[in-house]
PDB file of N, CA and C in Angstrom:
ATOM      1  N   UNK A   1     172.165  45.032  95.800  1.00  0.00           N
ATOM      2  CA  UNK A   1     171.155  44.034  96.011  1.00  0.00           C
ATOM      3  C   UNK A   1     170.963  43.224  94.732  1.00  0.00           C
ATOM      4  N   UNK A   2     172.021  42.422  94.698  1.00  0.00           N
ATOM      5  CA  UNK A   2     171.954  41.502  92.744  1.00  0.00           C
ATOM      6  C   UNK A   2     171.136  40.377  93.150  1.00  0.00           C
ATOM      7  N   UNK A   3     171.414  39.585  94.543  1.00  0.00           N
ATOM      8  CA  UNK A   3     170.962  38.353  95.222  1.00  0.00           C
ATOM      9  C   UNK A   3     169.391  38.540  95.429  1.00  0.00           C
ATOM     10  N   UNK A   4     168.428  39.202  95.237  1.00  0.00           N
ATOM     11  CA  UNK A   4     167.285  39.082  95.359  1.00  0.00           C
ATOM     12  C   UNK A   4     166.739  37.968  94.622  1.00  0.00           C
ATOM     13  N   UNK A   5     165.703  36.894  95.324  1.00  0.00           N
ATOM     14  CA  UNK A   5     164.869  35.717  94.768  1.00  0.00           C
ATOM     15  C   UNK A   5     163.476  36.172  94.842  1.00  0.00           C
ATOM     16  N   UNK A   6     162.615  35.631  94.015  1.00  0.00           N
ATOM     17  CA  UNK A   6     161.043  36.160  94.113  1.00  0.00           C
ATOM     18  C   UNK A   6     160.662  35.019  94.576  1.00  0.00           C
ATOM     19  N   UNK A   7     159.364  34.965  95.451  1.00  0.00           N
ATOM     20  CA  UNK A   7     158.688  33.670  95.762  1.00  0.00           C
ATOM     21  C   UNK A   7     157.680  34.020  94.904  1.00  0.00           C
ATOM     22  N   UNK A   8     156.964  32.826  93.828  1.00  0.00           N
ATOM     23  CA  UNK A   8     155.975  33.463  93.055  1.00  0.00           C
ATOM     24  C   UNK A   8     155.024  32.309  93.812  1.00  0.00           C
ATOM     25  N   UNK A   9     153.482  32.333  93.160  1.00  0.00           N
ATOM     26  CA  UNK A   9     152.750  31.588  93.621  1.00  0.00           C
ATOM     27  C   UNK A   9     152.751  30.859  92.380  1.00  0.00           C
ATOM     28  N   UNK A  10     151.346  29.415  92.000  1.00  0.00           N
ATOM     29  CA  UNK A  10     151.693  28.324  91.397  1.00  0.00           C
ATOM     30  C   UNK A  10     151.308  28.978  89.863  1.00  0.00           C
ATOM     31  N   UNK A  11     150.921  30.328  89.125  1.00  0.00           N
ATOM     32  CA  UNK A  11     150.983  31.221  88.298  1.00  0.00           C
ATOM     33  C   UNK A  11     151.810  31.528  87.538  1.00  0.00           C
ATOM     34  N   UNK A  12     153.090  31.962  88.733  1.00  0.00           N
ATOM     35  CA  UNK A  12     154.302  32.516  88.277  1.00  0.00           C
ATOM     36  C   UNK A  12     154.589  34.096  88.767  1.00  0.00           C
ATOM     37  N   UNK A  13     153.032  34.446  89.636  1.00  0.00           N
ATOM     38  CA  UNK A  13     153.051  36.023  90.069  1.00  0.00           C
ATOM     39  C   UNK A  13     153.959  36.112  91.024  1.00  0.00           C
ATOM     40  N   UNK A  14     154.744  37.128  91.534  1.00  0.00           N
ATOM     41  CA  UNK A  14     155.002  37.637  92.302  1.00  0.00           C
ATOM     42  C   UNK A  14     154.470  37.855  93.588  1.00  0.00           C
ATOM     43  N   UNK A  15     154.969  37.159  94.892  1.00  0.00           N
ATOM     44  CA  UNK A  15     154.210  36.988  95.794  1.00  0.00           C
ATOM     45  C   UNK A  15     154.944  37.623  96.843  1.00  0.00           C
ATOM     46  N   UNK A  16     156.328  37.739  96.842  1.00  0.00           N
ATOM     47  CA  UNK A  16     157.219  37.939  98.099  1.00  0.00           C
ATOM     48  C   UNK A  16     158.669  37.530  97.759  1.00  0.00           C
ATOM     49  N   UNK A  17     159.839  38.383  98.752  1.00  0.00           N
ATOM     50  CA  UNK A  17     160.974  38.708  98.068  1.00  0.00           C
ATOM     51  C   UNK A  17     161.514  37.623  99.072  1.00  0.00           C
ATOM     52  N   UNK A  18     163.200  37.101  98.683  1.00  0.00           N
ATOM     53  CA  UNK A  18     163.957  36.593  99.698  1.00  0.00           C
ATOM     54  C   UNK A  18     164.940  37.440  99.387  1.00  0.00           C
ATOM     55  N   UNK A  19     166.161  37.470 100.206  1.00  0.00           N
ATOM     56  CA  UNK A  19     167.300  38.640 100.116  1.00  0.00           C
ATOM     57  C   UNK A  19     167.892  38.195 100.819  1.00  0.00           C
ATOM     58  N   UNK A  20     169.320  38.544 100.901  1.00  0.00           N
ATOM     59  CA  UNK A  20     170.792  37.884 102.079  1.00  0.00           C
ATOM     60  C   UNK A  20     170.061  38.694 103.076  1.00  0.00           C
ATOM     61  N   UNK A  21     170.540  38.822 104.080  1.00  0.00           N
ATOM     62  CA  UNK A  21     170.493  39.144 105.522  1.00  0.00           C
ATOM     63  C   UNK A  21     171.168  40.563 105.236  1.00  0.00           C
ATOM     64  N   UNK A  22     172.472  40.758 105.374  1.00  0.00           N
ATOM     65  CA  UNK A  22     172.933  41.767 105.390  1.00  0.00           C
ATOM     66  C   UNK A  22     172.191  43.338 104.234  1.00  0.00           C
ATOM     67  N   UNK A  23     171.817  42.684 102.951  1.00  0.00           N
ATOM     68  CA  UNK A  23     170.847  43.928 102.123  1.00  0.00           C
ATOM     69  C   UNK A  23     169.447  43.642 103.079  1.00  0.00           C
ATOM     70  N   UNK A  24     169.115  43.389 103.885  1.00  0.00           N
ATOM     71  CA  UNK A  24     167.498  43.429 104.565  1.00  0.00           C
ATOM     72  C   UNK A  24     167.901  44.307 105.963  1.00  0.00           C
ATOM     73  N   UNK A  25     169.304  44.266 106.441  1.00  0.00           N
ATOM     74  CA  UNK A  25     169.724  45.070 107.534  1.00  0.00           C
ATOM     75  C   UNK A  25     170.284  46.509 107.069  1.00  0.00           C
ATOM     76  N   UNK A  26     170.708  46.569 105.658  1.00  0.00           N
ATOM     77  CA  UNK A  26     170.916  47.797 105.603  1.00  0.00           C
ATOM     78  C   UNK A  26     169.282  48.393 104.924  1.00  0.00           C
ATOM     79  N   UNK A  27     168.655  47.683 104.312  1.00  0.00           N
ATOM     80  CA  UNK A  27     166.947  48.402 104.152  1.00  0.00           C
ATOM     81  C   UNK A  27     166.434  48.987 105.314  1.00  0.00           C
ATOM     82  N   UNK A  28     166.672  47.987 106.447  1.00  0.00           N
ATOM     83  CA  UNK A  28     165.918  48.483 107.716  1.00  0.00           C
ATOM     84  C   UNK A  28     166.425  49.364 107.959  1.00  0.00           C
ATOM     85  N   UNK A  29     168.223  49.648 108.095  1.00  0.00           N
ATOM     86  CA  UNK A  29     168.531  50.517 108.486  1.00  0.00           C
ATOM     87  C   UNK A  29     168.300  52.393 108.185  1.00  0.00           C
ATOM     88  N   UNK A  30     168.086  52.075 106.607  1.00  0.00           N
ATOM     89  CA  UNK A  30     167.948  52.942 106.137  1.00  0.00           C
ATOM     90  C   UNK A  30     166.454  53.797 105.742  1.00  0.00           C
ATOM     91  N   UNK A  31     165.452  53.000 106.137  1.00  0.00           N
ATOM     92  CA  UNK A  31     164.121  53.222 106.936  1.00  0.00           C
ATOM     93  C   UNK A  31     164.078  53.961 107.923  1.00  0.00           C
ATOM     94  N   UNK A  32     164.863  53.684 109.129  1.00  0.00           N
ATOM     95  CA  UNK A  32     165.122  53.926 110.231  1.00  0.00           C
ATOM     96  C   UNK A  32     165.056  55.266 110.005  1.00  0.00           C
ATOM     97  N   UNK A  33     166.332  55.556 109.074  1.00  0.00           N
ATOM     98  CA  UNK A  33     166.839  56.749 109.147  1.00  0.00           C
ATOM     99  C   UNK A  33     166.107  57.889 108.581  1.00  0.00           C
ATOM    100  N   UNK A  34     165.277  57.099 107.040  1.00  0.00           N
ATOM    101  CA  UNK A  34     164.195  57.954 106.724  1.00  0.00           C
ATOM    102  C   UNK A  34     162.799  58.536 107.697  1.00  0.00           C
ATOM    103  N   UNK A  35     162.849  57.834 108.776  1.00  0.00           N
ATOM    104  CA  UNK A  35     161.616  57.364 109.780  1.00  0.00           C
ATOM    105  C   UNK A  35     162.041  58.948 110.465  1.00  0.00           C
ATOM    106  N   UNK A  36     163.437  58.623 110.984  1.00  0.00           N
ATOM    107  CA  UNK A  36     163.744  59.825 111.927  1.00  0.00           C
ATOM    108  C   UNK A  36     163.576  61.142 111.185  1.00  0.00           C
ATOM    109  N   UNK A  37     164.185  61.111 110.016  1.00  0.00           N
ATOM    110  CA  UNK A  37     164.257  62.240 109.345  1.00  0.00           C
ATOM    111  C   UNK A  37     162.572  62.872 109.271  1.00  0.00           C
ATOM    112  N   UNK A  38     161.777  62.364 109.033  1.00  0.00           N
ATOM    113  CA  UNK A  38     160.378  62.463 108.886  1.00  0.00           C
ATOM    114  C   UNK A  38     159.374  63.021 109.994  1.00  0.00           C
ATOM    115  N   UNK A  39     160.413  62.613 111.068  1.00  0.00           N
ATOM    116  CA  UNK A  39     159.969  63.010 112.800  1.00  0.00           C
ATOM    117  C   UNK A  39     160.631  64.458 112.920  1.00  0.00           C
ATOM    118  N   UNK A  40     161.980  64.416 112.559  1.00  0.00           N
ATOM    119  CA  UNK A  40     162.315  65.945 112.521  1.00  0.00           C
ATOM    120  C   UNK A  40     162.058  66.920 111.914  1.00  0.00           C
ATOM    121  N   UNK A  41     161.502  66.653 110.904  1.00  0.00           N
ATOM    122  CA  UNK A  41     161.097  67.464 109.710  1.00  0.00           C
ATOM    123  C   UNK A  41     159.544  68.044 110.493  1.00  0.00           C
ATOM    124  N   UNK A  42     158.689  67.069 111.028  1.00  0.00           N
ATOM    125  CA  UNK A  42     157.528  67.352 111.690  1.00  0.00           C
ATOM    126  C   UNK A  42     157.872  68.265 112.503  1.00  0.00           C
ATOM    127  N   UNK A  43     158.787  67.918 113.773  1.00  0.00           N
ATOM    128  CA  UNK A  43     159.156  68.442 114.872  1.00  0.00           C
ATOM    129  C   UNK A  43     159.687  70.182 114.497  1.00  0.00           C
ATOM    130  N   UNK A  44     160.028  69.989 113.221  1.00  0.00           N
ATOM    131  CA  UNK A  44     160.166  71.120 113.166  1.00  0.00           C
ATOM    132  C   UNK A  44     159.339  72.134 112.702  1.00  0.00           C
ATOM    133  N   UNK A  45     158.571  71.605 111.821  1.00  0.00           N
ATOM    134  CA  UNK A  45     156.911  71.958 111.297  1.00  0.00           C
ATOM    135  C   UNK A  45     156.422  72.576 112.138  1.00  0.00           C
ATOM    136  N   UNK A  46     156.474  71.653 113.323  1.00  0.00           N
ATOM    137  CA  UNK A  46     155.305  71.763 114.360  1.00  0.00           C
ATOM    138  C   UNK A  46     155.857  72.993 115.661  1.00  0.00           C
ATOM    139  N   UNK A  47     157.407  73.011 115.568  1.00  0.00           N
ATOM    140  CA  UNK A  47     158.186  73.781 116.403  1.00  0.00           C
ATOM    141  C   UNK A  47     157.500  75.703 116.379  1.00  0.00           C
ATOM    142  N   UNK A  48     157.207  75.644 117.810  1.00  0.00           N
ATOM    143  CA  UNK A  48     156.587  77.680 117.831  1.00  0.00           C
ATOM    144  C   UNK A  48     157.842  78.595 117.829  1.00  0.00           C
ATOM    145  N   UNK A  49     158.747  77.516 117.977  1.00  0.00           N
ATOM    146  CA  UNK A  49     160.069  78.972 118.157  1.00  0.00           C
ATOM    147  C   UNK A  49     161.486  78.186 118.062  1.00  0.00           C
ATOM    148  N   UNK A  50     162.451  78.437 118.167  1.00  0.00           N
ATOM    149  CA  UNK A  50     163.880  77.837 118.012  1.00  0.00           C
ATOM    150  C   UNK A  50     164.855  78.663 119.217  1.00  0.00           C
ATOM    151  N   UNK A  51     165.771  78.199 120.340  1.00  0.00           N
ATOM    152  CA  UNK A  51     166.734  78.945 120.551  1.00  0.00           C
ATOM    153  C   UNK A  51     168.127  78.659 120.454  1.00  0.00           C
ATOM    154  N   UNK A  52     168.852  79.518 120.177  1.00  0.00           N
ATOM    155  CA  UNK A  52     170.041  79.800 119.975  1.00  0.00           C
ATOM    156  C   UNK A  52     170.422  78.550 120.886  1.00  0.00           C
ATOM    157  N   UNK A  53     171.563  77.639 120.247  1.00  0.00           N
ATOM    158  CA  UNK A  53     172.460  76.496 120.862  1.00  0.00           C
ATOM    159  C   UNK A  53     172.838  77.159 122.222  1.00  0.00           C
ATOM    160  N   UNK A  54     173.773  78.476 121.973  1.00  0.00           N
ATOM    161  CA  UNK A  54     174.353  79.046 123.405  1.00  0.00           C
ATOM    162  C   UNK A  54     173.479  79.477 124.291  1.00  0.00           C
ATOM    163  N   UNK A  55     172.220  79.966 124.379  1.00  0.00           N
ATOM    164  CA  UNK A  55     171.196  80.170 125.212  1.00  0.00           C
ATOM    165  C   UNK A  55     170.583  79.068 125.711  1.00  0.00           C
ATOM    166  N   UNK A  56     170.491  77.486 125.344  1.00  0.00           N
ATOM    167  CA  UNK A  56     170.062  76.720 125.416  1.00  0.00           C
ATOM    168  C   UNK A  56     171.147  76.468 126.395  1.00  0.00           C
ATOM    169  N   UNK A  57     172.216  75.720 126.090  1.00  0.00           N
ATOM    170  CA  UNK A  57     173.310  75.458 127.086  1.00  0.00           C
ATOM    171  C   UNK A  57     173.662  76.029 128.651  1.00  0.00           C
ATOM    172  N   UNK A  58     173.117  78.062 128.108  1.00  0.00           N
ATOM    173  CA  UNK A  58     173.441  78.640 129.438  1.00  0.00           C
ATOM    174  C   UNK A  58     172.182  77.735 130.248  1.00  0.00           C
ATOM    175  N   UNK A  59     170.895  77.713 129.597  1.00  0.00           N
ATOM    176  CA  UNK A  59     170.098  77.527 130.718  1.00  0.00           C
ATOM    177  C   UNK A  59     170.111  76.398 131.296  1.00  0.00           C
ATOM    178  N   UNK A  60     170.997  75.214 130.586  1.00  0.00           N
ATOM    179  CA  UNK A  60     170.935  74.110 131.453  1.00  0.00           C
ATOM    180  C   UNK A  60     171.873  74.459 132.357  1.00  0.00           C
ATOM    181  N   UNK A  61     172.986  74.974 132.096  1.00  0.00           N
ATOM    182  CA  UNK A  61     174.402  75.517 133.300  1.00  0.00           C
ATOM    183  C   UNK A  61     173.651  76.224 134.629  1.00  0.00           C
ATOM    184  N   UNK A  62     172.325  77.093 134.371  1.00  0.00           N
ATOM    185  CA  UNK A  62     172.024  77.324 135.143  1.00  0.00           C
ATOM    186  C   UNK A  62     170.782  76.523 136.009  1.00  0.00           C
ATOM    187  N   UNK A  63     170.238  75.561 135.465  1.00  0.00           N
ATOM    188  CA  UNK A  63     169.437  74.702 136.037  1.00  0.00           C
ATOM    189  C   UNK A  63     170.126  73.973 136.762  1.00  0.00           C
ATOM    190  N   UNK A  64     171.205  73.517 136.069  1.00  0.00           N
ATOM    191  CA  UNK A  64     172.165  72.445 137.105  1.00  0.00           C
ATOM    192  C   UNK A  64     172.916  73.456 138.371  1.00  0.00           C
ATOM    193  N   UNK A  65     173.364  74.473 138.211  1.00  0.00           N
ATOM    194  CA  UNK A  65     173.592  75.353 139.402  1.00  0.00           C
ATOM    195  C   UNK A  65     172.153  75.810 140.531  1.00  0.00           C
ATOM    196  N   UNK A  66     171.347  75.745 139.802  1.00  0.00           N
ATOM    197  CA  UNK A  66     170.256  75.841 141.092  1.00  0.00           C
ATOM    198  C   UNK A  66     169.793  74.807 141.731  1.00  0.00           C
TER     199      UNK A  66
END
């Protein structure tokens, strides 16, 4: 991110950024990803129990068979 411009006000402060397109799509993107990570981390916080991948699987094999 070298291309960053500042918009200042009539001061000279710092008011707001401009940036190419492509560094503002990988920011978002990488928000995103912090966003999710932050949800799983909860989800797991918040999780009463965990099961085994293969116990999980049988029971959908057997939901879809009934």
């Amino acid at each position: 991110m070298k291309d960053i411009e500042y918009v200042t006000d009539e001061k000279g402060r710092k008011k707001g950024v401009l940036l190419p397109l492509a560094d503002f799509e990988k920011l978002k993107g990488e928000v995103e990803d912090l966003e999710d990570a932050l949800e799983l981390e909860k989800a797991r916080m918040d999780a009463t129990g965990f099961k085994k991948w293969k116990d999980f699987v049988r029971e959908i094999d057997a939901a879809k068979k009934a």
